[in-house]
N, C-alpha and C. Protein backbone atom coordinates (compact mmCIF):
# COMPACT_ATOMS: atom_id res chain seq x y z
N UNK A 1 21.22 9.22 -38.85
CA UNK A 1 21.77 8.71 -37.62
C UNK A 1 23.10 8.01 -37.95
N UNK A 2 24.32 8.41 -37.07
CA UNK A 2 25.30 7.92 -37.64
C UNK A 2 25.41 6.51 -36.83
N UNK A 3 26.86 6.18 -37.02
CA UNK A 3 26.59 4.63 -35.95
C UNK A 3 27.15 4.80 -34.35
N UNK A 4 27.48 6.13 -34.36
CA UNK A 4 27.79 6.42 -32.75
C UNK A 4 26.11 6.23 -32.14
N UNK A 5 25.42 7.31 -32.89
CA UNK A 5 24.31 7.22 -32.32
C UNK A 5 23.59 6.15 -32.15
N UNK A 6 23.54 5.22 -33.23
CA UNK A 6 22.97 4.13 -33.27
C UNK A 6 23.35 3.54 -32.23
N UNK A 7 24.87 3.43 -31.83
CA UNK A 7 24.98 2.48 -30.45
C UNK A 7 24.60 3.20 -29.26
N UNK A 8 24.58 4.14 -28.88
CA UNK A 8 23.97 5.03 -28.09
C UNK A 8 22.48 4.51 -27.96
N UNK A 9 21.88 4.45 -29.02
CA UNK A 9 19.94 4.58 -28.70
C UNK A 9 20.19 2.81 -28.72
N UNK A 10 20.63 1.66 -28.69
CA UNK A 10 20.85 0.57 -28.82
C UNK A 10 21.01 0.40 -27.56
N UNK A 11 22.09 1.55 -26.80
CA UNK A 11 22.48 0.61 -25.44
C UNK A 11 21.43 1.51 -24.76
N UNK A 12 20.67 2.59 -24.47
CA UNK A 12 20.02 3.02 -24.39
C UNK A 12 18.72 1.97 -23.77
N UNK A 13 18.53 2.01 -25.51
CA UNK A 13 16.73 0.89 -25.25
C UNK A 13 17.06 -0.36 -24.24
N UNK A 14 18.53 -0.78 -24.73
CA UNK A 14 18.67 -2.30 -23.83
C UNK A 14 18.89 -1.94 -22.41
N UNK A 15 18.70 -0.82 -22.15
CA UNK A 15 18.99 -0.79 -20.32
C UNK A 15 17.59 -0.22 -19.85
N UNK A 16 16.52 0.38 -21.04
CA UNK A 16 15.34 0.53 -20.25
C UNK A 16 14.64 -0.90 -19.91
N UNK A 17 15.07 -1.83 -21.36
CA UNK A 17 14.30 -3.34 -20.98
C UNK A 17 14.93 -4.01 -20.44
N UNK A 18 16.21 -3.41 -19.36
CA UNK A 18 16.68 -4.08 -18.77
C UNK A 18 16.01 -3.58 -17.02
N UNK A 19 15.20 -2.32 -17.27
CA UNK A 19 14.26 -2.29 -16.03
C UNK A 19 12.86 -2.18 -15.94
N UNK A 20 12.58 -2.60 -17.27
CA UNK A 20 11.16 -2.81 -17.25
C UNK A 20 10.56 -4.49 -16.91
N UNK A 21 9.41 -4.47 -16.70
CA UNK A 21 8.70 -5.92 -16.47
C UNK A 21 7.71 -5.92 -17.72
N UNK A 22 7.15 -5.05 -18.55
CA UNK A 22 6.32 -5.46 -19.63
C UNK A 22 6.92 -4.45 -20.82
N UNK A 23 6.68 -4.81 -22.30
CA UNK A 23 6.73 -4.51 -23.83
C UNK A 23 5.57 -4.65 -24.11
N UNK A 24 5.27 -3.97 -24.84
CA UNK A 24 3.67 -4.30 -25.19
C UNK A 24 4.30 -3.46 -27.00
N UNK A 25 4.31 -4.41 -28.45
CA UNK A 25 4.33 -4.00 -29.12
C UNK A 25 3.34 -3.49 -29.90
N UNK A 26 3.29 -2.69 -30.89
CA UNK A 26 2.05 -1.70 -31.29
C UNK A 26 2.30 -1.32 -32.60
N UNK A 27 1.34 -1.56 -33.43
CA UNK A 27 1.82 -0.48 -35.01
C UNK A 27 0.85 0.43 -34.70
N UNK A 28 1.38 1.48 -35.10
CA UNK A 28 0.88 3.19 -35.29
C UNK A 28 0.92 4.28 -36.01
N UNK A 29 0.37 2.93 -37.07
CA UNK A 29 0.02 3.81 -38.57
C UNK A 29 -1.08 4.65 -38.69
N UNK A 30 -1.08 5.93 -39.26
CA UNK A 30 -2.21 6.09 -38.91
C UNK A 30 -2.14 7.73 -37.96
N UNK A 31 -1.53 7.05 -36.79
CA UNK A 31 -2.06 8.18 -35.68
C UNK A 31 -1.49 9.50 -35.71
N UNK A 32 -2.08 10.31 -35.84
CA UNK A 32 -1.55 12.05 -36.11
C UNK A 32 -0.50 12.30 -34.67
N UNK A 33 0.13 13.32 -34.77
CA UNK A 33 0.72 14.09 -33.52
C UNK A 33 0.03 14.38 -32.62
N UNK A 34 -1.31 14.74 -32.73
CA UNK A 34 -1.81 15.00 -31.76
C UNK A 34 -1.90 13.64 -30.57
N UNK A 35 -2.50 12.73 -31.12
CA UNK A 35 -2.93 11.57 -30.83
C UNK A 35 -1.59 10.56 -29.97
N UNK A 36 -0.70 10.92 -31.07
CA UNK A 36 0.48 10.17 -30.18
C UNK A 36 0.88 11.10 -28.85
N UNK A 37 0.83 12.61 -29.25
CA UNK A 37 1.40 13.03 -27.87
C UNK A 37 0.10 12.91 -26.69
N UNK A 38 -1.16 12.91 -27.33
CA UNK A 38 -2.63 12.43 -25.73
C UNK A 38 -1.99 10.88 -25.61
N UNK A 39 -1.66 9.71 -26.37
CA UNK A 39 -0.96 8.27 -25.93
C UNK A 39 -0.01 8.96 -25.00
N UNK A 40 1.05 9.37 -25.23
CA UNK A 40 2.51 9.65 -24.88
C UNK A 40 1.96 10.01 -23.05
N UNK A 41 1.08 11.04 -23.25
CA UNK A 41 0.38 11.82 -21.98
C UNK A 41 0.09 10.47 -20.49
N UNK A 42 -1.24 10.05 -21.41
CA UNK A 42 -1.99 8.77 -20.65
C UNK A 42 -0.74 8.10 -20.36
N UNK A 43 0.39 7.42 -20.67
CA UNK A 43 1.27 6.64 -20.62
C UNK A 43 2.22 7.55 -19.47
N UNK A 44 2.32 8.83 -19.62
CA UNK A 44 3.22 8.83 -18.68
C UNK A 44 2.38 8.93 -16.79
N UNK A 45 1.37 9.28 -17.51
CA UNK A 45 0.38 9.31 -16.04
C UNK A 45 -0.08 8.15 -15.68
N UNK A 46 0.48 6.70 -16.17
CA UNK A 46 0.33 5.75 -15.62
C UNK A 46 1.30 5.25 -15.16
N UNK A 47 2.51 5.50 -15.59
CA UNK A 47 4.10 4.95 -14.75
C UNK A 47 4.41 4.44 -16.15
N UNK A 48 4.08 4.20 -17.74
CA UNK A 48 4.88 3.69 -18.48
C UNK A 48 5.39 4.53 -19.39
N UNK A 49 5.71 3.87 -20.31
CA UNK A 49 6.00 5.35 -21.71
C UNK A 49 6.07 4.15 -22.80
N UNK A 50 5.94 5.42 -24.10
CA UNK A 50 5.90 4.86 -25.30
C UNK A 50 6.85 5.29 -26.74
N UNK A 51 7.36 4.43 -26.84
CA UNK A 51 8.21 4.94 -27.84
C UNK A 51 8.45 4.58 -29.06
N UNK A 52 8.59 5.40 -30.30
CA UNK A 52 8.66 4.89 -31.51
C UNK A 52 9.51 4.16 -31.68
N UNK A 53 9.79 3.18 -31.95
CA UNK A 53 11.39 2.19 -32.84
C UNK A 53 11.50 2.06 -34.35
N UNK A 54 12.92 1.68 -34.69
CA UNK A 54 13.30 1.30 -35.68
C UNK A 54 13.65 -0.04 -35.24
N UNK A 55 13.29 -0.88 -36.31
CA UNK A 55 12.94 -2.35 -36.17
C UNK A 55 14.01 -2.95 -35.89
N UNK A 56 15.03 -2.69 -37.04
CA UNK A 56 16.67 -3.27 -37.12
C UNK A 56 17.43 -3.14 -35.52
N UNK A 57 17.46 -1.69 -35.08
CA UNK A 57 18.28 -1.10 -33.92
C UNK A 57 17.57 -2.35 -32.57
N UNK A 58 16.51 -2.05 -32.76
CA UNK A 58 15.35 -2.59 -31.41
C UNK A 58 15.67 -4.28 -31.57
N UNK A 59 15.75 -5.18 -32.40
CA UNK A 59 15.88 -6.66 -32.55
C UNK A 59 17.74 -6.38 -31.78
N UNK A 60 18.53 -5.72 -32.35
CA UNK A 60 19.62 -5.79 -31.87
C UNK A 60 19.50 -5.31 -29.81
N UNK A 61 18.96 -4.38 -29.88
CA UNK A 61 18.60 -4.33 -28.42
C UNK A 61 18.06 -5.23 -27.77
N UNK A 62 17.20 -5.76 -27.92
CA UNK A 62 16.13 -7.08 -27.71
C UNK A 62 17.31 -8.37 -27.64
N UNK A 63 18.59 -8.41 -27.83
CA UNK A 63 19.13 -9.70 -27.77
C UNK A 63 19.86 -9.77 -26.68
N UNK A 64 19.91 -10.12 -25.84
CA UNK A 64 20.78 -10.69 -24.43
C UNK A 64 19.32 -10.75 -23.28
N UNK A 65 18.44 -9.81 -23.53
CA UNK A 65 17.01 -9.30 -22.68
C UNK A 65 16.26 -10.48 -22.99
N UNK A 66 15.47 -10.56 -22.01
CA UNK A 66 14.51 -11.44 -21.42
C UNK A 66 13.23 -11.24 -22.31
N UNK A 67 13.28 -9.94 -22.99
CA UNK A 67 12.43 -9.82 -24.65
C UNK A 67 12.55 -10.41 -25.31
N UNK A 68 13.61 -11.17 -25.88
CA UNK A 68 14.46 -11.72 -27.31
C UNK A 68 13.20 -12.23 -28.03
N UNK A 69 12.24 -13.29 -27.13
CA UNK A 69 11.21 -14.07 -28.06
C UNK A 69 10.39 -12.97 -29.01
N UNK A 70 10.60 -11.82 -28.93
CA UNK A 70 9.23 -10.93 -29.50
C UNK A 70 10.03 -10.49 -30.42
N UNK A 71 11.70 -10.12 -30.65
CA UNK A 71 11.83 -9.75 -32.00
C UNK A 71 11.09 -9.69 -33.00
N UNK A 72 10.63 -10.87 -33.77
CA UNK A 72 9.56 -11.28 -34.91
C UNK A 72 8.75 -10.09 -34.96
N UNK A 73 7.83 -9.65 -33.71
CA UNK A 73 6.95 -8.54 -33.98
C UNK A 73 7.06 -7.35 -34.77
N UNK A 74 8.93 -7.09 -34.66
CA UNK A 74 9.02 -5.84 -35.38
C UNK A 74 9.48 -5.90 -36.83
N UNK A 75 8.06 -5.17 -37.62
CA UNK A 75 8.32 -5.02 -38.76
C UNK A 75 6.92 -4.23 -39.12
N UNK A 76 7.65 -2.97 -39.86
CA UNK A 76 6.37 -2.17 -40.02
C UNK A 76 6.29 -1.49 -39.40
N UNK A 77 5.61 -0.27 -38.90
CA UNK A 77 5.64 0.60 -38.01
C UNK A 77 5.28 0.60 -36.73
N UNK A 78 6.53 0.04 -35.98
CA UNK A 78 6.15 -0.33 -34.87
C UNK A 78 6.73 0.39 -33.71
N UNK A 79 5.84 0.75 -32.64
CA UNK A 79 6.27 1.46 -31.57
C UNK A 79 5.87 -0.17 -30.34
N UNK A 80 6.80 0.86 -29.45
CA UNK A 80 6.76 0.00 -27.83
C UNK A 80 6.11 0.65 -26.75
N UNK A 81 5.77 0.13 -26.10
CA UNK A 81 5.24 0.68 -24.54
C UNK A 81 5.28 -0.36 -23.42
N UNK A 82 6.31 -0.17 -22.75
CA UNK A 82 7.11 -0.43 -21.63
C UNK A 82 6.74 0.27 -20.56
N UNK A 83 6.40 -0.50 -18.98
CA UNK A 83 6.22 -0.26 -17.98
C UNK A 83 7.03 -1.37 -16.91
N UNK A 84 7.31 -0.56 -15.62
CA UNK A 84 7.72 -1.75 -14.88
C UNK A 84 6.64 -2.37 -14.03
N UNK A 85 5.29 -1.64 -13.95
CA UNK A 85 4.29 -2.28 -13.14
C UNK A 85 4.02 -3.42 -14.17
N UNK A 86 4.02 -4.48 -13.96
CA UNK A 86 3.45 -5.67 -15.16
C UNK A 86 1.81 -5.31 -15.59
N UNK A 87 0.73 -3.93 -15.44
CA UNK A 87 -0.39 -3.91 -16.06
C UNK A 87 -0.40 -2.73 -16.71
N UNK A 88 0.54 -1.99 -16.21
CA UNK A 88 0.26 -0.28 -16.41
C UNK A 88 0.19 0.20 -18.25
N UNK A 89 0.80 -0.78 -18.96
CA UNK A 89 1.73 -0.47 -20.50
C UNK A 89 0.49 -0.75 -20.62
N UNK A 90 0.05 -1.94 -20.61
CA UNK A 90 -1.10 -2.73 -21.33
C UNK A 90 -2.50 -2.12 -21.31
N UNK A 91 -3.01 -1.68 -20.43
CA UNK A 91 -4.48 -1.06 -19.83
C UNK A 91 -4.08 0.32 -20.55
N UNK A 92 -2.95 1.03 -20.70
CA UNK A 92 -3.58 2.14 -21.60
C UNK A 92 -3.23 2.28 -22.90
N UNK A 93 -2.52 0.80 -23.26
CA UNK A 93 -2.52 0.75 -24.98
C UNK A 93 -3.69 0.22 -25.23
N UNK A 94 -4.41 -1.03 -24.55
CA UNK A 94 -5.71 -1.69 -24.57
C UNK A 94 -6.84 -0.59 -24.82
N UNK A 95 -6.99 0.34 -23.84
CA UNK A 95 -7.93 1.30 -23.90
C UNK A 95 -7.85 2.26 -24.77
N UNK A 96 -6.74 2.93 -25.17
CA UNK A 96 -6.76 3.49 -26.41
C UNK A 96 -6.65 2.81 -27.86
N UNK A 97 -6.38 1.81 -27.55
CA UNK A 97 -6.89 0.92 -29.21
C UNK A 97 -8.16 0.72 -29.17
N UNK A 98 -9.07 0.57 -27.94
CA UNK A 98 -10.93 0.40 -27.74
C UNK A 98 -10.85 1.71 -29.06
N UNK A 99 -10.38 2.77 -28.53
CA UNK A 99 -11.26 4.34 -29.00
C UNK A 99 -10.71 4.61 -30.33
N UNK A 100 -9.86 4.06 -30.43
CA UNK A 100 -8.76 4.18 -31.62
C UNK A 100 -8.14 3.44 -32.85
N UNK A 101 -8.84 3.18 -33.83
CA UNK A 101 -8.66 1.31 -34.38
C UNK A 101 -7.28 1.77 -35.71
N UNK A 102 -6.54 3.09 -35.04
CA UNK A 102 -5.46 3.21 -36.16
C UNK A 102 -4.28 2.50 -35.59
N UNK A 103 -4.57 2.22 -33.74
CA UNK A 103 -3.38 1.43 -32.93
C UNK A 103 -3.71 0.38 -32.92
N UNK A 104 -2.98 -0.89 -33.46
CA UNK A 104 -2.60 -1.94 -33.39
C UNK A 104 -2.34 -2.64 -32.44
N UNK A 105 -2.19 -3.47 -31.74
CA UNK A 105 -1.47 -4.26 -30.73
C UNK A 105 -1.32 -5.39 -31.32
N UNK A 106 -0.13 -5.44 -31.37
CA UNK A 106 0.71 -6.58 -32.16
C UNK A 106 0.90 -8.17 -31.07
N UNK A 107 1.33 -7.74 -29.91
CA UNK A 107 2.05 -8.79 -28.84
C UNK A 107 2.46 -8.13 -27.77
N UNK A 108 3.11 -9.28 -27.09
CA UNK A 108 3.93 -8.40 -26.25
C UNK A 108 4.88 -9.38 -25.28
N UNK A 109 5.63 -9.09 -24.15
CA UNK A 109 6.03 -9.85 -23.45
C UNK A 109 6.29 -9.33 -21.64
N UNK A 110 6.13 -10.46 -21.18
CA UNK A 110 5.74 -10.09 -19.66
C UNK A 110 6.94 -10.93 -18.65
N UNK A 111 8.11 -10.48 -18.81
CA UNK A 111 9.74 -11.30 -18.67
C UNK A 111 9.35 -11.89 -19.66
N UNK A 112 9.75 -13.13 -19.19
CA UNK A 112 10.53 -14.32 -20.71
C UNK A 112 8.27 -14.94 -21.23
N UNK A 113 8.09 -13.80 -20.66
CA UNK A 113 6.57 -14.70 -21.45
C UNK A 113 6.28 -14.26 -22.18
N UNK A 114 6.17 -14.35 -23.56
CA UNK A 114 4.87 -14.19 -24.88
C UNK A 114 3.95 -13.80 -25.09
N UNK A 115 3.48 -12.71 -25.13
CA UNK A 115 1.86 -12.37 -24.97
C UNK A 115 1.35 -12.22 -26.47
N UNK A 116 0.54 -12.99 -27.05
CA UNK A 116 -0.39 -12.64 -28.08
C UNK A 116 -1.64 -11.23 -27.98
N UNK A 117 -1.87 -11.04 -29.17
CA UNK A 117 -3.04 -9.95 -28.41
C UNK A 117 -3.89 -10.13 -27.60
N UNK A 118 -4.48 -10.98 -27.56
CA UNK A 118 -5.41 -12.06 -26.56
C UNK A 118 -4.74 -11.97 -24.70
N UNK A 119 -3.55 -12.27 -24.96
CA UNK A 119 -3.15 -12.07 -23.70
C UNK A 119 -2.35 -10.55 -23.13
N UNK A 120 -2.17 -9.50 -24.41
CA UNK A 120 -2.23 -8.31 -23.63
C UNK A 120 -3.22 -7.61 -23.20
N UNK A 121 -4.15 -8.29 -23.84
CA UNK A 121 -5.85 -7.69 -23.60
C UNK A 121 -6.01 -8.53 -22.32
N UNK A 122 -5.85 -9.34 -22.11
CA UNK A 122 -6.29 -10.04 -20.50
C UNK A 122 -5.77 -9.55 -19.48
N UNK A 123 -4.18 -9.46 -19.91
CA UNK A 123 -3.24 -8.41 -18.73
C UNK A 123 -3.86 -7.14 -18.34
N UNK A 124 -4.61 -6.11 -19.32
CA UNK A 124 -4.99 -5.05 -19.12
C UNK A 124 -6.20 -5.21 -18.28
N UNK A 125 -7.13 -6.05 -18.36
CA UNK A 125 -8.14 -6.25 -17.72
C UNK A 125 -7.91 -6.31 -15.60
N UNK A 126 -6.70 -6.74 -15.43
CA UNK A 126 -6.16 -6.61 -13.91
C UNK A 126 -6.14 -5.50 -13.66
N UNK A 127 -6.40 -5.57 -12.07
CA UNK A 127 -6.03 -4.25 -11.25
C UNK A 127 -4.21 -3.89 -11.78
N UNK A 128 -4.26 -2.68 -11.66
CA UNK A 128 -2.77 -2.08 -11.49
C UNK A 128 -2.15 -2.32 -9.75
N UNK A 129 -0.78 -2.20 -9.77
CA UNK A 129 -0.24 -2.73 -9.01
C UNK A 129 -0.59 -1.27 -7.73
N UNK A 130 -1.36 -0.35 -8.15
CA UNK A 130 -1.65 0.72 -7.23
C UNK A 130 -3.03 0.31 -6.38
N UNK A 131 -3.42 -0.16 -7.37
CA UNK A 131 -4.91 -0.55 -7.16
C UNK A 131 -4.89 -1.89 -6.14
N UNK A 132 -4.08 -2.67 -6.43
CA UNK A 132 -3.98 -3.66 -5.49
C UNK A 132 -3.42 -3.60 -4.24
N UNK A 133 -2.67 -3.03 -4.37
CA UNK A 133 -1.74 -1.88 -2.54
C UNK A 133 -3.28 -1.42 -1.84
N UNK A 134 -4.32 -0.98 -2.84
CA UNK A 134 -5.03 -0.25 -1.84
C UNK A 134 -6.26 -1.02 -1.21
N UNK A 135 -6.45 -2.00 -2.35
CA UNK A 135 -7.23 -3.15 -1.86
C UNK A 135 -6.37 -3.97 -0.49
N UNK A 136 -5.23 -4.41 -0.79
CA UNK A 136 -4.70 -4.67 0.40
C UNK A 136 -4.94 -3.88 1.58
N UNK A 137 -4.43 -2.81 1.52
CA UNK A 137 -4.63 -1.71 2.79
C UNK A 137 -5.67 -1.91 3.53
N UNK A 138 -6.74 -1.65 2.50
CA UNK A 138 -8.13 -2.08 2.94
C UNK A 138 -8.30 -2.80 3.37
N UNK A 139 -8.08 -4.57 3.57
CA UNK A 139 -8.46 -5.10 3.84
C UNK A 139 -7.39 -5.61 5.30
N UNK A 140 -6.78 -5.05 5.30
CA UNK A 140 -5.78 -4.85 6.73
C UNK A 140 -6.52 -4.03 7.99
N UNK A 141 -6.93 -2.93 6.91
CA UNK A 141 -7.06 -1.59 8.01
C UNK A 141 -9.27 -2.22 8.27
N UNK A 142 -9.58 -2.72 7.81
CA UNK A 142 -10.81 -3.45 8.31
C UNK A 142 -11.19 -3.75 9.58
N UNK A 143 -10.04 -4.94 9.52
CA UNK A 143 -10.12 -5.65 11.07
C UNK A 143 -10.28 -4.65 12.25
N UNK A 144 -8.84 -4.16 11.94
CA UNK A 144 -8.79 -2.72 13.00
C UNK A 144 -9.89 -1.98 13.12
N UNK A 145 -10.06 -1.28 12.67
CA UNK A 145 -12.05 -0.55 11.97
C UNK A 145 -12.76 -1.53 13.25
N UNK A 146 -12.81 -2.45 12.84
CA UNK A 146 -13.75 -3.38 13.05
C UNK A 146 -13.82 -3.78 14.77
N UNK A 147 -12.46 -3.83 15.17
CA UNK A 147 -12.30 -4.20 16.41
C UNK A 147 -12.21 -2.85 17.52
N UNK A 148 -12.12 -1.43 16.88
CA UNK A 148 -12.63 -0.44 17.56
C UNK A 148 -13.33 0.05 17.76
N UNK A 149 -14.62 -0.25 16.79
CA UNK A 149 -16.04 -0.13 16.99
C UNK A 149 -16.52 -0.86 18.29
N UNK A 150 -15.30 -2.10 17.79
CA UNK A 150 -16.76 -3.13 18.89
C UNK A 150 -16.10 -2.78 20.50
N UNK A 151 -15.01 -2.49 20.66
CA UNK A 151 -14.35 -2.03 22.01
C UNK A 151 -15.38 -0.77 22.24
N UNK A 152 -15.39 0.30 21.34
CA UNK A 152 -16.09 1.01 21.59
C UNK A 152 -17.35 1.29 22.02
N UNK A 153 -18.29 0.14 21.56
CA UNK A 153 -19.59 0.13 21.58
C UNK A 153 -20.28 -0.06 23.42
N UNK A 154 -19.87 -1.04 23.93
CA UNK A 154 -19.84 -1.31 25.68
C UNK A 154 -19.66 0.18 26.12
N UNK A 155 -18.46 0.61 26.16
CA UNK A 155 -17.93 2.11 26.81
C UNK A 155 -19.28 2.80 26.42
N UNK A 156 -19.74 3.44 25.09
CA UNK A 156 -21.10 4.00 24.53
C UNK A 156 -22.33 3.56 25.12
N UNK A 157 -22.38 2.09 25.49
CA UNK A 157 -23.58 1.79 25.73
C UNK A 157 -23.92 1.95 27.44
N UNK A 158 -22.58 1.69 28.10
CA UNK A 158 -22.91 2.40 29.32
C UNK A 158 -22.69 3.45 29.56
N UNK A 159 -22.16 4.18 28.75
CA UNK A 159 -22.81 5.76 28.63
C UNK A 159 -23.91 6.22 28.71
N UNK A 160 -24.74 5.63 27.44
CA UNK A 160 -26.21 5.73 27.35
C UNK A 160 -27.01 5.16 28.37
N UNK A 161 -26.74 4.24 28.93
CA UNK A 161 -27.11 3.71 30.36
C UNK A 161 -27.29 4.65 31.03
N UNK A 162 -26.15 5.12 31.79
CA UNK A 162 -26.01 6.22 33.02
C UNK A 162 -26.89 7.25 32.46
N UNK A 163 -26.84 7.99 31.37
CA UNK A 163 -27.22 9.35 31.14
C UNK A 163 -29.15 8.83 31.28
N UNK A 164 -29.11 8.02 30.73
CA UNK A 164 -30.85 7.81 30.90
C UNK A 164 -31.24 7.37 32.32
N UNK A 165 -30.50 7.06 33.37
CA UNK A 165 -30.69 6.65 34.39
C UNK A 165 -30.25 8.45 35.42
N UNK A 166 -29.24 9.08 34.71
CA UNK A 166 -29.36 10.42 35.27
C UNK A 166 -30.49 11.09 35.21
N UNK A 167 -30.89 11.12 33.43
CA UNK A 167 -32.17 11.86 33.26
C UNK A 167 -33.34 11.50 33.88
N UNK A 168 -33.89 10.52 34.55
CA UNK A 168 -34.84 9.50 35.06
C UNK A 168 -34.54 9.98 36.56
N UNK A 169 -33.76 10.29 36.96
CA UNK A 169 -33.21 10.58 38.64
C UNK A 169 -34.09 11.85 38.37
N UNK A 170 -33.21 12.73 37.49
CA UNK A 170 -33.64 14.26 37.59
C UNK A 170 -34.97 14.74 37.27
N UNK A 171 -35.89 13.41 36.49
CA UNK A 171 -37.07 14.05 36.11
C UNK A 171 -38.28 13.58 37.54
């Protein structure tokens, strides 16, 4: 890599973490091709992605960004996984390190916050920001539900009224 490129994948990384909301760092020693491209997969079918780094390039990217505190993490073979939903990165690096003990989870950061492993494992444990839209929904579209049944029920019940008072005429 010459140093055009280098500034290229430098300004690059610093404008994806300049639209992401989570880093979730990772060593991924260990994991075959196969394995990284089923990660790579799961990650993109959740809204994040994952990418290998070089430590040196990535600390230089990481400086002006709301990352800076996590530099330290990189050293060793370390990849990233970045999402802008603040749960999406975390729940499927979390879950594939459950199945997988060659992925690491190093840290991470959530804006200017710090996450130890402890706290990317807690992040993952939340609903995703899809999951919570629909719980909301739900609990909007309830009431409504709720208040057309009961409008409805009177209209139905003197329905059932009349028709048993028809059938009772006619028998």
């Amino acid at each position: 890599m010459d140093r055009t490129q280098k500034t290229e994948w430098v300004g690059s990384l610093q404008g994806t973490l300049g639209e992401v909301g989570l880093v979730v760092v990772t060593h991924y020693s260990g994991l075959t091709v196969a394995e990284m491209t089923d990660l790579r997969g799961k990650m993109r079918a959740a809204g994040a992605t994952f990418k290998v780094t070089k430590n040196r390039l990535t600390k230089l990217a990481l400086v002006g960004t709301e990352f800076e505190s996590i530099a330290d993490l990189f050293v060793g073979p370390t990849a990233i996984a970045v999402s802008r939903d603040p749960v999406a990165a975390a729940k499927v690096v979390a879950d594939y390190a459950k199945t997988n003990d060659k992925l690491k989870i190093l840290g991470g950061s959530l804006g200017k916050n710090r996450l130890d492993v402890d706290g990317v494992k807690a992040l993952a444990t939340l609903p995703s920001l899809d999951e919570l839209r629909a719980k909301l929904l739900g609990m909007i579209s309830t009431p409504a539900t709720r208040i057309a049944g009961v409008l409805q029920a009177p209209a139905g019940q003197l329905a059932r009224v009349l028709k048993a008072k028809a059938d009772k005429d006619a028998a």
